[in-house]
C-alpha atoms as a PDB file:
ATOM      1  CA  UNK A   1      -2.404  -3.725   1.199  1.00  0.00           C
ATOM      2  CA  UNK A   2      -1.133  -3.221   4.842  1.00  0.00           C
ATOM      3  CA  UNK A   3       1.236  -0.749   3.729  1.00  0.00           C
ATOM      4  CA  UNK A   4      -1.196   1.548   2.171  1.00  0.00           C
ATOM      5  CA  UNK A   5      -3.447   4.816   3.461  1.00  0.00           C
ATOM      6  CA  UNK A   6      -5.304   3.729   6.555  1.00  0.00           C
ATOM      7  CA  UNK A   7      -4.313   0.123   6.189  1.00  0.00           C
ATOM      8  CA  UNK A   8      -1.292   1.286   8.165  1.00  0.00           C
ATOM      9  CA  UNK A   9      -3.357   1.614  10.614  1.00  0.00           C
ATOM     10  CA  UNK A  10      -5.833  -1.307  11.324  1.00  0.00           C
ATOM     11  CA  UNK A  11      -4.712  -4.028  14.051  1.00  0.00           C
ATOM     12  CA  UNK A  12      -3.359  -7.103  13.325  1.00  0.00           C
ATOM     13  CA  UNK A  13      -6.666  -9.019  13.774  1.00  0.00           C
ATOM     14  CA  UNK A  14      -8.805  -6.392  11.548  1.00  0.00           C
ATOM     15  CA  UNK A  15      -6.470  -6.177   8.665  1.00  0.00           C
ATOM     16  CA  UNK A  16      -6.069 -10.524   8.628  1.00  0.00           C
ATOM     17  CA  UNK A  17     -10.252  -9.656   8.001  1.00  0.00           C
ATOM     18  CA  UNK A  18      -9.900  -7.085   5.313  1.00  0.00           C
ATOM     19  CA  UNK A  19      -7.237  -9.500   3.381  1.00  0.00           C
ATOM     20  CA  UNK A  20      -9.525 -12.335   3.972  1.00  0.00           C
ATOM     21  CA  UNK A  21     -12.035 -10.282   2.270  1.00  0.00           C
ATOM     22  CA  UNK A  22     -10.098  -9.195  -0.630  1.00  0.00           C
ATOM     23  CA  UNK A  23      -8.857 -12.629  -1.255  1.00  0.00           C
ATOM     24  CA  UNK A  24     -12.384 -14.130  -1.357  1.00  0.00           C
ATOM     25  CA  UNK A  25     -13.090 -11.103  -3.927  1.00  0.00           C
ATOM     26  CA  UNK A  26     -10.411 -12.597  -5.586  1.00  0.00           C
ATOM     27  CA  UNK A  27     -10.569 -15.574  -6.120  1.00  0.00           C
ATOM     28  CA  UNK A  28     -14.689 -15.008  -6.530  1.00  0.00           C
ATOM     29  CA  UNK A  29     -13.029 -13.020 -10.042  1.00  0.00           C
ATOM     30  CA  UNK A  30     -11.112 -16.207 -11.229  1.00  0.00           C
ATOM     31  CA  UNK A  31      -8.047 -16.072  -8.704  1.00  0.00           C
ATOM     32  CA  UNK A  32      -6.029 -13.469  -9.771  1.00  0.00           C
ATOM     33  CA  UNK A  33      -5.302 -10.066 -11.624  1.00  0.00           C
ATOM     34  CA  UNK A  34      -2.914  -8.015 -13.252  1.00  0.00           C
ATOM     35  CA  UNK A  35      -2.039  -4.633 -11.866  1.00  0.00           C
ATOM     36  CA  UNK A  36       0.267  -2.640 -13.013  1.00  0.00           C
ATOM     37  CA  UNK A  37       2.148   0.593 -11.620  1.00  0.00           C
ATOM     38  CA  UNK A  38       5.056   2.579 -11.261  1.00  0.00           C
ATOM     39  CA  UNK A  39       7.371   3.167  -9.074  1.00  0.00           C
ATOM     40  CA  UNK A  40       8.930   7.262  -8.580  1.00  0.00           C
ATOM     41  CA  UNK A  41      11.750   8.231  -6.849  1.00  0.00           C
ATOM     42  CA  UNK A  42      12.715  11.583  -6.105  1.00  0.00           C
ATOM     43  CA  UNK A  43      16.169  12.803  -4.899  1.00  0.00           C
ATOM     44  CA  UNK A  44      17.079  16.031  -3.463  1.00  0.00           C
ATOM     45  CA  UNK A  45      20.302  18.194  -2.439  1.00  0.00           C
ATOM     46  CA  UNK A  46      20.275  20.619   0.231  1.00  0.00           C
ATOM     47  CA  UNK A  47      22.580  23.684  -0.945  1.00  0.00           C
ATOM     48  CA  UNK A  48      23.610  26.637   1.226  1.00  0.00           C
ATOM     49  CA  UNK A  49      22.135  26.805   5.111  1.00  0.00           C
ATOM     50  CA  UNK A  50      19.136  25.855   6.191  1.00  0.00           C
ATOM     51  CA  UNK A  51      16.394  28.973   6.498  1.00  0.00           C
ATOM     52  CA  UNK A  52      14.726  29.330   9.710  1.00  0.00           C
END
Protein backbone atom coordinates (compact mmCIF):
# COMPACT_ATOMS: atom_id res chain seq x y z
CA UNK A 1 0.00 0.00 0.00
CA UNK A 2 2.55 2.86 0.71
CA UNK A 3 4.02 2.42 -2.55
CA UNK A 4 0.95 2.98 -4.52
CA UNK A 5 -0.93 6.29 -6.22
CA UNK A 6 -1.30 8.87 -3.49
CA UNK A 7 -0.17 6.54 -0.78
CA UNK A 8 3.25 7.81 -1.81
CA UNK A 9 2.30 10.61 -0.53
CA UNK A 10 0.62 10.53 2.99
CA UNK A 11 3.00 11.12 6.16
CA UNK A 12 4.26 8.63 8.17
CA UNK A 13 1.61 9.07 10.93
CA UNK A 14 -1.49 9.15 8.32
CA UNK A 15 -0.51 6.18 6.31
CA UNK A 16 0.28 3.94 9.96
CA UNK A 17 -3.87 5.10 10.10
CA UNK A 18 -4.88 4.02 6.67
CA UNK A 19 -2.96 0.47 7.25
CA UNK A 20 -4.52 0.27 10.58
CA UNK A 21 -7.70 0.62 8.79
CA UNK A 22 -7.19 -1.82 6.12
CA UNK A 23 -5.95 -4.37 8.51
CA UNK A 24 -9.05 -4.11 10.75
CA UNK A 25 -11.02 -4.55 7.25
CA UNK A 26 -9.08 -7.45 7.14
CA UNK A 27 -9.13 -9.27 9.55
CA UNK A 28 -13.11 -8.10 10.02
CA UNK A 29 -13.19 -10.53 6.40
CA UNK A 30 -11.58 -13.62 8.16
CA UNK A 31 -7.80 -12.40 8.24
CA UNK A 32 -6.64 -12.63 4.98
CA UNK A 33 -7.06 -12.73 1.06
CA UNK A 34 -5.73 -13.80 -2.05
CA UNK A 35 -4.73 -11.29 -4.66
CA UNK A 36 -3.28 -11.97 -7.50
CA UNK A 37 -1.35 -9.83 -10.26
CA UNK A 38 1.25 -9.46 -12.64
CA UNK A 39 4.16 -8.07 -12.89
CA UNK A 40 5.36 -6.16 -16.68
CA UNK A 41 8.52 -5.12 -17.58
CA UNK A 42 9.35 -3.18 -20.46
CA UNK A 43 12.86 -2.64 -21.98
CA UNK A 44 13.92 -0.18 -24.45
CA UNK A 45 17.05 0.74 -26.79
CA UNK A 46 17.83 4.11 -27.80
CA UNK A 47 19.16 3.93 -31.58
CA UNK A 48 20.65 6.83 -33.55
CA UNK A 49 20.82 10.55 -31.70
CA UNK A 50 18.61 11.88 -29.60
CA UNK A 51 15.91 14.47 -31.44
CA UNK A 52 15.61 17.78 -29.97
Amino acid sequence: MPTQGGFTRLTADRMDGVLDGIGAAVDALGGAFTLRYATVAVAAVRTGAARG
